[in-house]
Protein backbone atom coordinates (compact mmCIF):
# COMPACT_ATOMS: atom_id res chain seq x y z
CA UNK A 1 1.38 33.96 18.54
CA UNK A 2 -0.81 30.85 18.00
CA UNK A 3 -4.39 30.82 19.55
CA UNK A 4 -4.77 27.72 21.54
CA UNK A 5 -8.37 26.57 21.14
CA UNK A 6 -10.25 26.59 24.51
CA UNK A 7 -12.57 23.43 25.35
CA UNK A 8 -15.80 24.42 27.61
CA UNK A 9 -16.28 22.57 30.51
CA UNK A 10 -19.58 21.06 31.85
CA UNK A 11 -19.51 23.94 34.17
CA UNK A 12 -18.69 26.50 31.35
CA UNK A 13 -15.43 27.31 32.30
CA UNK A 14 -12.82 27.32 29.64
CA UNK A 15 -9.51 25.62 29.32
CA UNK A 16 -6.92 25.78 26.60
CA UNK A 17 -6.57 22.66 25.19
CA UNK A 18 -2.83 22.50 25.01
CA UNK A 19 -1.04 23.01 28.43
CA UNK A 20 2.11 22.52 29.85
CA UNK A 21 2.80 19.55 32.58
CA UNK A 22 5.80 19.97 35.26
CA UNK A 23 5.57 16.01 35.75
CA UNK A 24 9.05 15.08 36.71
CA UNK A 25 10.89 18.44 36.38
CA UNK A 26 12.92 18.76 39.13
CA UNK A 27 11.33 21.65 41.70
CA UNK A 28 15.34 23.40 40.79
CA UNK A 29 14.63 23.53 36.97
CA UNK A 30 10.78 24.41 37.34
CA UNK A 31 10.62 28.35 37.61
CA UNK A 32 12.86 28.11 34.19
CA UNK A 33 10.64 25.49 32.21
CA UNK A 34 7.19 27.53 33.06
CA UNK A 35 8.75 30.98 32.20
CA UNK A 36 9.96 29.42 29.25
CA UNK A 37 7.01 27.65 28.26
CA UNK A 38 5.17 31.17 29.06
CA UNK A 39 7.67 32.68 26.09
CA UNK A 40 6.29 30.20 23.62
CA UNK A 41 2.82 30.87 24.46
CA UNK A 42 1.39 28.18 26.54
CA UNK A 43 -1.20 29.24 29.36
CA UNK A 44 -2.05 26.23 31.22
CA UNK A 45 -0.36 24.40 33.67
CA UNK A 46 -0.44 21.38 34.71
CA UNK A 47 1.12 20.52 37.89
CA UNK A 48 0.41 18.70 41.68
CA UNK A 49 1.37 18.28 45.20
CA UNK A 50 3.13 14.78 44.30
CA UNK A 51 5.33 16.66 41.74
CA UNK A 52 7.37 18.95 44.60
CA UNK A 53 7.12 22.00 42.53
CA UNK A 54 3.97 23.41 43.19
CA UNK A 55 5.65 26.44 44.67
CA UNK A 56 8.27 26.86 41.97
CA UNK A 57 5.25 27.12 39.49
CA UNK A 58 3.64 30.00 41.41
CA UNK A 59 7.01 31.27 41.58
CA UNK A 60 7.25 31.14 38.01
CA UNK A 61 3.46 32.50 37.52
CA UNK A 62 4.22 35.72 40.16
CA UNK A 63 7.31 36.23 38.24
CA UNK A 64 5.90 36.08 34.50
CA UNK A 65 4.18 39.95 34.29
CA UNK A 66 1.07 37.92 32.61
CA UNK A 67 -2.58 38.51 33.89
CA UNK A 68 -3.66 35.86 36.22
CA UNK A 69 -6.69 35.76 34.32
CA UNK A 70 -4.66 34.46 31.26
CA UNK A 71 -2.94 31.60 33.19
CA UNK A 72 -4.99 28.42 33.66
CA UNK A 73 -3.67 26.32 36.76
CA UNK A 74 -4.40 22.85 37.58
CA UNK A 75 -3.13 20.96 40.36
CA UNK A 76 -4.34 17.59 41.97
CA UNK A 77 -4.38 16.33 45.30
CA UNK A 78 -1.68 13.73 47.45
CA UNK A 79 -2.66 10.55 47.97
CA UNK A 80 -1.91 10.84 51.57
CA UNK A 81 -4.51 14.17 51.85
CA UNK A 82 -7.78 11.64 51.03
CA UNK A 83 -10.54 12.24 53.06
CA UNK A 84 -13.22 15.34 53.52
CA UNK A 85 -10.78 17.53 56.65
CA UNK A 86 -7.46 16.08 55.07
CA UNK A 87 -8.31 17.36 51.55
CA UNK A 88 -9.43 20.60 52.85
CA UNK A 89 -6.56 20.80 54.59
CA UNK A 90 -4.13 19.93 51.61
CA UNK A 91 -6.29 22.45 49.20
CA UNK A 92 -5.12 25.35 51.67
CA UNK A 93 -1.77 24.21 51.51
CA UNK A 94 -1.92 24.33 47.53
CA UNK A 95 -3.51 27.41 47.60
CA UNK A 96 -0.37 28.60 49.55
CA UNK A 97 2.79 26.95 47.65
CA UNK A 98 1.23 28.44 44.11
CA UNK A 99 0.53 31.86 45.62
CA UNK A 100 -2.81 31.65 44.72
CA UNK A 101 -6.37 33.17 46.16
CA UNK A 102 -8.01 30.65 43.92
CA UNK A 103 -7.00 27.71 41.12
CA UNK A 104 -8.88 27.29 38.19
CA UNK A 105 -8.92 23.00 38.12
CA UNK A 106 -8.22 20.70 41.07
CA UNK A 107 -8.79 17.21 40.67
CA UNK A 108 -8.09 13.53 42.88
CA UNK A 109 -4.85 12.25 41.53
CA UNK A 110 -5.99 8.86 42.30
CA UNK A 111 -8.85 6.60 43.23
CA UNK A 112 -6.49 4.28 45.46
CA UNK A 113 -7.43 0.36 44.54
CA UNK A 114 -7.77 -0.19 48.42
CA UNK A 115 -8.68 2.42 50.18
CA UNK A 116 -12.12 4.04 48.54
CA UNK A 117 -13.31 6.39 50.26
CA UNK A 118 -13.08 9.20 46.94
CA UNK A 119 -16.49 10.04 47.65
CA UNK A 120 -15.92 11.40 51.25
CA UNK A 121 -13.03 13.28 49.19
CA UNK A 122 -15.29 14.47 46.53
CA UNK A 123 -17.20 16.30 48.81
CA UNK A 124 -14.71 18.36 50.02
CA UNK A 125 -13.82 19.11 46.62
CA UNK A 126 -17.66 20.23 46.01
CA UNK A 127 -17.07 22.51 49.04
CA UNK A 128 -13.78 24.27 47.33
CA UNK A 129 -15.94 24.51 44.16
CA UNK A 130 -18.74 26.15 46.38
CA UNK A 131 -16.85 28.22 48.08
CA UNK A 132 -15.25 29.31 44.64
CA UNK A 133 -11.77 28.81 45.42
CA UNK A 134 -11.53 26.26 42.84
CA UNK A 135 -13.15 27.43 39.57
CA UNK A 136 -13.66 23.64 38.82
CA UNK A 137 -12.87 20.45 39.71
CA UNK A 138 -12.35 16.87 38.38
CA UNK A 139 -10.28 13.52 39.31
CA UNK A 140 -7.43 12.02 37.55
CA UNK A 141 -6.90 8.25 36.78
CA UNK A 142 -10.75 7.08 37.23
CA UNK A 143 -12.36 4.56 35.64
CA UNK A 144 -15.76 4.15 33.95
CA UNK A 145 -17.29 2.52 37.60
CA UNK A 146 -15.56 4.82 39.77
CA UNK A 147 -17.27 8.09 37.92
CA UNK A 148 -20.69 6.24 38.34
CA UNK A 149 -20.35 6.21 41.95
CA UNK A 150 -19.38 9.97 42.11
CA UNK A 151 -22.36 10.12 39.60
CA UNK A 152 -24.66 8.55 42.35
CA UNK A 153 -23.56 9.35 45.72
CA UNK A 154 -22.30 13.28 44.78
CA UNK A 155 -23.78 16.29 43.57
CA UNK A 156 -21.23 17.87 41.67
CA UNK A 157 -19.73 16.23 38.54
CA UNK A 158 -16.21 16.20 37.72
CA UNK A 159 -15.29 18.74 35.13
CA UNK A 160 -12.42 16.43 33.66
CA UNK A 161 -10.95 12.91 33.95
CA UNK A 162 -7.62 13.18 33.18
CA UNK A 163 -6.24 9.78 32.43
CA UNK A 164 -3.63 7.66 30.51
CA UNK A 165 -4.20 8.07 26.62
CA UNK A 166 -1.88 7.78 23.97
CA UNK A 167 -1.76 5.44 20.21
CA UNK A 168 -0.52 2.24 22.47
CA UNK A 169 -3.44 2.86 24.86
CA UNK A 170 -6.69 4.86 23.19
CA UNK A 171 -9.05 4.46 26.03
CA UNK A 172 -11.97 4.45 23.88
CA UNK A 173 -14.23 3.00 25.64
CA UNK A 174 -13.70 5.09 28.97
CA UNK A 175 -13.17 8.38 26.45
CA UNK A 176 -16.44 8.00 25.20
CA UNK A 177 -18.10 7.40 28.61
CA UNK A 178 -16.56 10.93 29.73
CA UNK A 179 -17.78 12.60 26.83
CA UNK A 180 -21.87 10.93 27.16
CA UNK A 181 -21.47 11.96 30.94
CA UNK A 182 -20.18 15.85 29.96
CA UNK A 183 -16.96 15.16 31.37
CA UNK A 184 -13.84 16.30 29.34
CA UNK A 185 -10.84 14.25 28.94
CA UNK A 186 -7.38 15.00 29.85
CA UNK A 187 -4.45 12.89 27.81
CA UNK A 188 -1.33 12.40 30.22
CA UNK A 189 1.73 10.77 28.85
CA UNK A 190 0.06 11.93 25.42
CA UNK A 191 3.72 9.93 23.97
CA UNK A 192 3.86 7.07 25.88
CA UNK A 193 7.07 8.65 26.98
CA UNK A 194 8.30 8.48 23.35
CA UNK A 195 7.99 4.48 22.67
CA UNK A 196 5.22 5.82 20.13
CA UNK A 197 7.58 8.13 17.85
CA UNK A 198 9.42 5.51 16.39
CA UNK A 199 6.50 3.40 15.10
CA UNK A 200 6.65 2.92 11.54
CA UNK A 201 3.31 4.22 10.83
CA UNK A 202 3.36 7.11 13.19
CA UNK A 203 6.77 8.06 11.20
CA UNK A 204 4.73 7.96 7.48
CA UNK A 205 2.61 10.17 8.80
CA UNK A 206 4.61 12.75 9.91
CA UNK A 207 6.59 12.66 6.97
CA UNK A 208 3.53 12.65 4.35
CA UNK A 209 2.59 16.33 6.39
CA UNK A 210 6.16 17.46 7.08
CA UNK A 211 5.86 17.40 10.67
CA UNK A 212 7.85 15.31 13.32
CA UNK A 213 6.42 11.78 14.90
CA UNK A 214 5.34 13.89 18.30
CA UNK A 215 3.62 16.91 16.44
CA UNK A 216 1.54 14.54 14.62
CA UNK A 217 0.67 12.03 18.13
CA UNK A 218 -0.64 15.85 19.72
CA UNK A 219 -2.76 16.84 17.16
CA UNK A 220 -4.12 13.06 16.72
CA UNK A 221 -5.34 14.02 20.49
CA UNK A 222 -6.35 17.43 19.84
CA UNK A 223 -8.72 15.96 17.55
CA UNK A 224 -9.79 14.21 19.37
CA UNK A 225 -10.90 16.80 21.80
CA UNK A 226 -9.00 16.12 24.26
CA UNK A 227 -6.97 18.45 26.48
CA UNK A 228 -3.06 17.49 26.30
CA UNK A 229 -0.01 18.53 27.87
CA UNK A 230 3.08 17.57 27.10
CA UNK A 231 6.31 18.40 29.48
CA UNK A 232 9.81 19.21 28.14
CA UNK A 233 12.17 21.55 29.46
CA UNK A 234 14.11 21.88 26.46
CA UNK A 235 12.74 25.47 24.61
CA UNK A 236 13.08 23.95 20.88
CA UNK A 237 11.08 20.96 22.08
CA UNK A 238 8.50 23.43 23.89
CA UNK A 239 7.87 25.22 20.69
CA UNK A 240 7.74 22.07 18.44
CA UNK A 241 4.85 21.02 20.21
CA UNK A 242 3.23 24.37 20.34
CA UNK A 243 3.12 24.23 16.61
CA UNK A 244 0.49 21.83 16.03
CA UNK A 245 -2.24 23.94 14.93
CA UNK A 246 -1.22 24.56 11.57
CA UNK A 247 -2.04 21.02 9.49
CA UNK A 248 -4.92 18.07 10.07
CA UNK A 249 -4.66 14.85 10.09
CA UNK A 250 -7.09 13.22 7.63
CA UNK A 251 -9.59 10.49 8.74
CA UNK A 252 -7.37 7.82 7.18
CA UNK A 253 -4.56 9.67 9.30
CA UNK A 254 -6.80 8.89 12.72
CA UNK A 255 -7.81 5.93 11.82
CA UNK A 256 -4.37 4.67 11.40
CA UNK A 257 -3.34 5.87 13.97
CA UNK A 258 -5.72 4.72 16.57
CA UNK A 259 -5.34 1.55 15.39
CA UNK A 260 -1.72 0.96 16.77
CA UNK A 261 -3.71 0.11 20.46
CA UNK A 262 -2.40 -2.36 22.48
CA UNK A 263 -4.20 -1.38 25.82
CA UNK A 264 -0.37 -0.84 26.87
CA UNK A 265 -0.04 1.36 29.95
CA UNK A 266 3.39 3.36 30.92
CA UNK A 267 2.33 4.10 34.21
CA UNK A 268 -0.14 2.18 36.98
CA UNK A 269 -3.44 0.45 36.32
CA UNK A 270 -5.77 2.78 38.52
CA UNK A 271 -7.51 -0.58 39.51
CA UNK A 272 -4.53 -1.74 41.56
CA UNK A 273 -2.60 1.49 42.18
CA UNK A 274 -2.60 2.12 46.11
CA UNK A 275 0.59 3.72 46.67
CA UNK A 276 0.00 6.40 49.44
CA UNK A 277 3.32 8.16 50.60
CA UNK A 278 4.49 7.85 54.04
């Protein structure tokens, strides 16, 4: 089986780079898709309490005969759970659906456009991590002046910032602000839900190293050192993007690649995006 390389966080916990994500698989289809994606060898999921299948994954987990201590879990918190009691509240209630004494990454899904108060939320998060029922935690969807603030009015720094990244939107700027500030970067949508695999010079590339349009878009992010995780439920599709770890792209290969950017998002702009569910 291939060894998925591990990426340290700031706190020295370690986290394979290449996960799974549950992101739109239906809570009925989940328990098959992890155990599944278990077969092929990933170790890291990536799910959340806006996804509905937080239990099915722990389902999945109890189910799998693996060691806990070989499973990496990450879930994030609800937009409606923001605030220090609410988020402690809603981290129990994780804890409970997944089966779990303790998760291993739980970040803030969102820094909500409107409402900002993510530092009051932070600190409960800093609590979990004290109380070392979270083995580390980190937000989701943050920008460059929304980490400052945690930076200044918080103790604790996020682990990871697990954000939008893909050739059509490289985040370089904010990539390279996690990485001076210690903070590891998460790629989600790592495809741009597929508009990427078509592009003519995406295609060349794969075909120059005899791999498909998607294996070469994962490994232009695992060089990239950053942690990806891409979701299919289809098995041959969960084992073609396992097998990344067996070719390099070149630095005319990255280069190329990275400069298809259109700062084109597939999903919100975090500096708008205040949806909070009813």
């Amino acid at each position: 089986m291939v060894a998925v390389p591990n990426v340290v966080l700031n706190n020295g916990v370690e986290i394979p780079q290449l996960g799974f994500g549950v992101f739109q698989i239906e809570p009925s289809e989940t328990v098959a898709a992890v155990r599944n994606a278990f077969d092929v060898g990933y170790r890291h999921i990536d799910t959340a309490e806006m996804y509905g299948n937080e239990k099915e994954v722990g389902q999945a987990i109890a189910q799998s005969g693996l060691d806990r201590d070989d499973i990496f879990v990450t879930s994030k918190l609800n937009n409606n759970n923001i605030g220090y009691d609410a988020a402690l509240t809603a981290f129990d209630q994780t804890l409970e659906d997944l089966g779990l004494e303790k998760i291993d990454l739980f970040l803030i899904h969102w820094p909500l456009a409107t409402v900002r108060n993510f530092v009051d939320t932070w600190k409960a998060f800093e609590k979990i991590y004290a109380d070392g029922r979270a083995r580390s935690i980190g937000v989701s969807n943050f920008q460059a002046h929304h980490l400052r603030r945690l930076h200044e009015e918080t103790t604790v720094p996020p682990a990871v910032n697990q954000i939008e990244v893909h050739p059509y939107l490289t985040q370089e700027a904010l990539r390279a602000f996690d990485a001076e500030h210690g903070i590891a970067t998460e790629a989600w949508s790592p495809i741009a839900q597929g508009k990427v695999l078509d592009d003519p010079t995406i295609v060349a590339i794969a075909e120059a190293h005899g791999k498909s349009p998607a294996q070469v878009v994962l490994r232009w992010h695992i060089q990239h050192g950053s942690i990806v995780f891409p979701k299919s439920v289809n098995v041959d599709r969960m084992k073609e993007n396992f097998e990344i770890f067996d070719f390099e792209l070149n630095e005319g290969d990255m280069g190329s690649i990275s400069s298809l950017n259109r700062d084109e998002r597939t999903g919100p702009d975090p500096d708008v995006f205040d949806w909070i569910p009813a």
